[in-house]
C-alpha atoms as a PDB file:
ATOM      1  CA  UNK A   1     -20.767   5.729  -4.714  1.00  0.00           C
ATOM      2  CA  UNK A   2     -18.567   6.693  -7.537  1.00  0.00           C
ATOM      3  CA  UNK A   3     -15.022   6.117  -9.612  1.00  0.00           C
ATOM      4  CA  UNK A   4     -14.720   9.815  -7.962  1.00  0.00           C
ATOM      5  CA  UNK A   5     -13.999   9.121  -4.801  1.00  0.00           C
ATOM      6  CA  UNK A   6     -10.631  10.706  -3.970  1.00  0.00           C
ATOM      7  CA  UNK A   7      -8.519   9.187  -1.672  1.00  0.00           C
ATOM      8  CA  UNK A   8      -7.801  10.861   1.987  1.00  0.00           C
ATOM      9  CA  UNK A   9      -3.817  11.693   0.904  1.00  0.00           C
ATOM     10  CA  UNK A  10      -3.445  11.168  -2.652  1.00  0.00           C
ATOM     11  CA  UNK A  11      -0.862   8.221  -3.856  1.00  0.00           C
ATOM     12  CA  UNK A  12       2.222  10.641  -5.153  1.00  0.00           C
ATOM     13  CA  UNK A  13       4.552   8.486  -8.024  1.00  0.00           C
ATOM     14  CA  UNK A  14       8.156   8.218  -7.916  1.00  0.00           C
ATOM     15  CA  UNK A  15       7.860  10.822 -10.967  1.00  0.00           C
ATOM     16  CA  UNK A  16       5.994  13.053  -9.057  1.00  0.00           C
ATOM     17  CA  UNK A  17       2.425  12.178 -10.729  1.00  0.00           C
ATOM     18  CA  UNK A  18      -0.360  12.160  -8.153  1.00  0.00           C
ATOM     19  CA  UNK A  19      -3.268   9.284  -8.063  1.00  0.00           C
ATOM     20  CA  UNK A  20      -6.234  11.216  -6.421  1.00  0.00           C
ATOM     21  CA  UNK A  21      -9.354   9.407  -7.039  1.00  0.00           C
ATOM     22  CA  UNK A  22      -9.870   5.636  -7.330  1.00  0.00           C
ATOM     23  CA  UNK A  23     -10.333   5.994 -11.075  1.00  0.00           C
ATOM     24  CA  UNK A  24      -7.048   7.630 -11.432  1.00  0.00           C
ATOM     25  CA  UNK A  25      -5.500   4.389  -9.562  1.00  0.00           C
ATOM     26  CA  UNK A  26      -7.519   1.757 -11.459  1.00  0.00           C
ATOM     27  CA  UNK A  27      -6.312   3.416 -15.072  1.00  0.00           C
ATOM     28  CA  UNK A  28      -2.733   3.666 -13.506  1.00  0.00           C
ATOM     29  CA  UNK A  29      -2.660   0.128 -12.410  1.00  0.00           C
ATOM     30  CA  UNK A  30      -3.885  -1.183 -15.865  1.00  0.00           C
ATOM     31  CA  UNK A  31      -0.905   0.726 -17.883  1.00  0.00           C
ATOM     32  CA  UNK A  32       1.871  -0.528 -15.400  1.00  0.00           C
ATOM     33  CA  UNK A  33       0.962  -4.043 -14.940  1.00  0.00           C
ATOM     34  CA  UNK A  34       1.490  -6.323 -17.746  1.00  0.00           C
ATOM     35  CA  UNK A  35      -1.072  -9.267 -18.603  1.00  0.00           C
ATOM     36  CA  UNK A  36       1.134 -12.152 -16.876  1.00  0.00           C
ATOM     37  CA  UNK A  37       1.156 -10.297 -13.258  1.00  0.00           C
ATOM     38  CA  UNK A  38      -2.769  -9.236 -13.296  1.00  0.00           C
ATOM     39  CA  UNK A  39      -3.319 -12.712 -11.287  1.00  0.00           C
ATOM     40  CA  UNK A  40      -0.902 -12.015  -8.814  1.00  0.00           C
ATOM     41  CA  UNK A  41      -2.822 -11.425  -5.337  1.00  0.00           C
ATOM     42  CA  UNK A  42      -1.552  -8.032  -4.904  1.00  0.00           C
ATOM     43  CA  UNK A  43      -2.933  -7.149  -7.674  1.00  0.00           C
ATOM     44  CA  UNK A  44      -6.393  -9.070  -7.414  1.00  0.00           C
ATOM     45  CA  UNK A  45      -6.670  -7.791  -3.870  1.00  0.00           C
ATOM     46  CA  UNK A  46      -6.093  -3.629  -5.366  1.00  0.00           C
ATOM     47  CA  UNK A  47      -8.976  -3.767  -8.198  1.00  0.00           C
ATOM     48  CA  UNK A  48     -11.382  -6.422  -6.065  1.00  0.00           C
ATOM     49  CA  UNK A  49     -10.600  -3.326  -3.027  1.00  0.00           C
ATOM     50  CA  UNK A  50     -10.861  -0.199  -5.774  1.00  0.00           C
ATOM     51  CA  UNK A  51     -14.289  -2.027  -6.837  1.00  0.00           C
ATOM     52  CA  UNK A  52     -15.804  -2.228  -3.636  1.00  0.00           C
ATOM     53  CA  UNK A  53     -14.945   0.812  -2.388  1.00  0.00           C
ATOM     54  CA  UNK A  54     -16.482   2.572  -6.087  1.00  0.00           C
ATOM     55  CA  UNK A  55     -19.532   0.735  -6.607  1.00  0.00           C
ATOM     56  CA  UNK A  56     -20.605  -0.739  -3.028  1.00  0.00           C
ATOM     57  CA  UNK A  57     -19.861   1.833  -0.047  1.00  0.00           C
ATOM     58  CA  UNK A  58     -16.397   0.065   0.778  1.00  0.00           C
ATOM     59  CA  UNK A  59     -13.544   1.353   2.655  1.00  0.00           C
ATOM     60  CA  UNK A  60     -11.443   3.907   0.306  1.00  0.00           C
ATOM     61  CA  UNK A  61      -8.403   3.604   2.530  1.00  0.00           C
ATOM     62  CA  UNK A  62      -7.803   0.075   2.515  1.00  0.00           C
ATOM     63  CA  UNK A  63      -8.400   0.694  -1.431  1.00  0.00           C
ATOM     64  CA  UNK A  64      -5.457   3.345  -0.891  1.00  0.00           C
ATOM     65  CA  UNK A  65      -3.407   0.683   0.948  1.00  0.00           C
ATOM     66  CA  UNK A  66      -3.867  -2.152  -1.816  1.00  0.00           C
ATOM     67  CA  UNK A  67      -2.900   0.214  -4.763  1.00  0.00           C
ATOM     68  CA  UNK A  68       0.487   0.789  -2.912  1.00  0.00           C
ATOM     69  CA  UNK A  69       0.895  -2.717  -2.215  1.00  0.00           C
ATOM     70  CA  UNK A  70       0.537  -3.432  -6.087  1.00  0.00           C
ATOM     71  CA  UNK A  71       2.160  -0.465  -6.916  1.00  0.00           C
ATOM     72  CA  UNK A  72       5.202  -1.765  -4.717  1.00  0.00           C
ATOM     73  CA  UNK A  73       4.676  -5.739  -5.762  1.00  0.00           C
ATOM     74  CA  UNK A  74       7.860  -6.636  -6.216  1.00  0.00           C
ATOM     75  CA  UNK A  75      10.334  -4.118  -3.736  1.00  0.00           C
ATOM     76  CA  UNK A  76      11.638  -5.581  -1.487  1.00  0.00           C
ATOM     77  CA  UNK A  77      11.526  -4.820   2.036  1.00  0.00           C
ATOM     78  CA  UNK A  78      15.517  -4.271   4.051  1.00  0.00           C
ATOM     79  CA  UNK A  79      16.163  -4.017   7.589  1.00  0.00           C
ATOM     80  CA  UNK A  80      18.899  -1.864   8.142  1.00  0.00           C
ATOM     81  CA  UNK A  81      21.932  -3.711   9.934  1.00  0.00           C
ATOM     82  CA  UNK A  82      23.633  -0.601  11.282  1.00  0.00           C
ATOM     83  CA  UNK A  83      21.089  -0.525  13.850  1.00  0.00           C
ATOM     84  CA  UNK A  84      21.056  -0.991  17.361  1.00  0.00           C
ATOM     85  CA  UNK A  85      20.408  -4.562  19.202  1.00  0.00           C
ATOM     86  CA  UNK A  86      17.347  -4.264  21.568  1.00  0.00           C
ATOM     87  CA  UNK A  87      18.516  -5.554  25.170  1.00  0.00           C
ATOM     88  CA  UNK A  88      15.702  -8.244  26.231  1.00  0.00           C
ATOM     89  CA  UNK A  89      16.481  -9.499  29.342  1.00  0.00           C
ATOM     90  CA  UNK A  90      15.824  -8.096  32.261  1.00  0.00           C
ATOM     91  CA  UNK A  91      16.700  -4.817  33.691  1.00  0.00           C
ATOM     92  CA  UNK A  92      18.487  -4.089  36.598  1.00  0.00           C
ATOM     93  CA  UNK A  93      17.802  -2.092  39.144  1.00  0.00           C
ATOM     94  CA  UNK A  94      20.531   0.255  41.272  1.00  0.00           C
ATOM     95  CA  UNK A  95      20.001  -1.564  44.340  1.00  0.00           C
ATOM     96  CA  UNK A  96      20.333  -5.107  42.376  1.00  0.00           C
ATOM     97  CA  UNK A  97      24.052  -4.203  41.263  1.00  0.00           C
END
């Protein structure tokens, strides 16, 4: 296997750069992180994931998936309140009313 491998849809940047290949993540992730977050489990979890999937045969799109997730480390996720309310109870039929 190789630092070659390019991803199934490549990673596109909020500037419109493109992250096609794992070594194109693994040289992105080193410039954006600094020193203090590289032992944040994110960030662990993208370069262990970005190694296996270069040098031992592992999966390239949970490498994909991992790069994202470090990429996105600290965005946080918000439900939108507008939306709405599930019913959960029980439905009733036309004869039951």
């Amino acid at each position: 296997m190789s630092w070659s491998l390019r991803f199934a849809e490549p990673i596109v940047l909020p500037d419109g750069r493109k992250l096609a290949t794992l070594r194109d993540a693994v040289r992105h992730l080193a410039k954006i992180i600094p020193e203090a977050e590289r032992d944040m489990l994110e960030v662990l979890s993208a370069s262990d994931l970005l190694t296996q999937a270069a040098e031992h045969d592992g999966p390239v799109e949970f490498a994909r998936i991992a790069t994202l997730q470090a990429i996105n480390r600290h965005v946080e996720r918000v439900l939108n309140p507008n939306r709405k309310d599930h019913h959960w109870g029980r439905r009733k039929l036309a004869r039951d009313r």
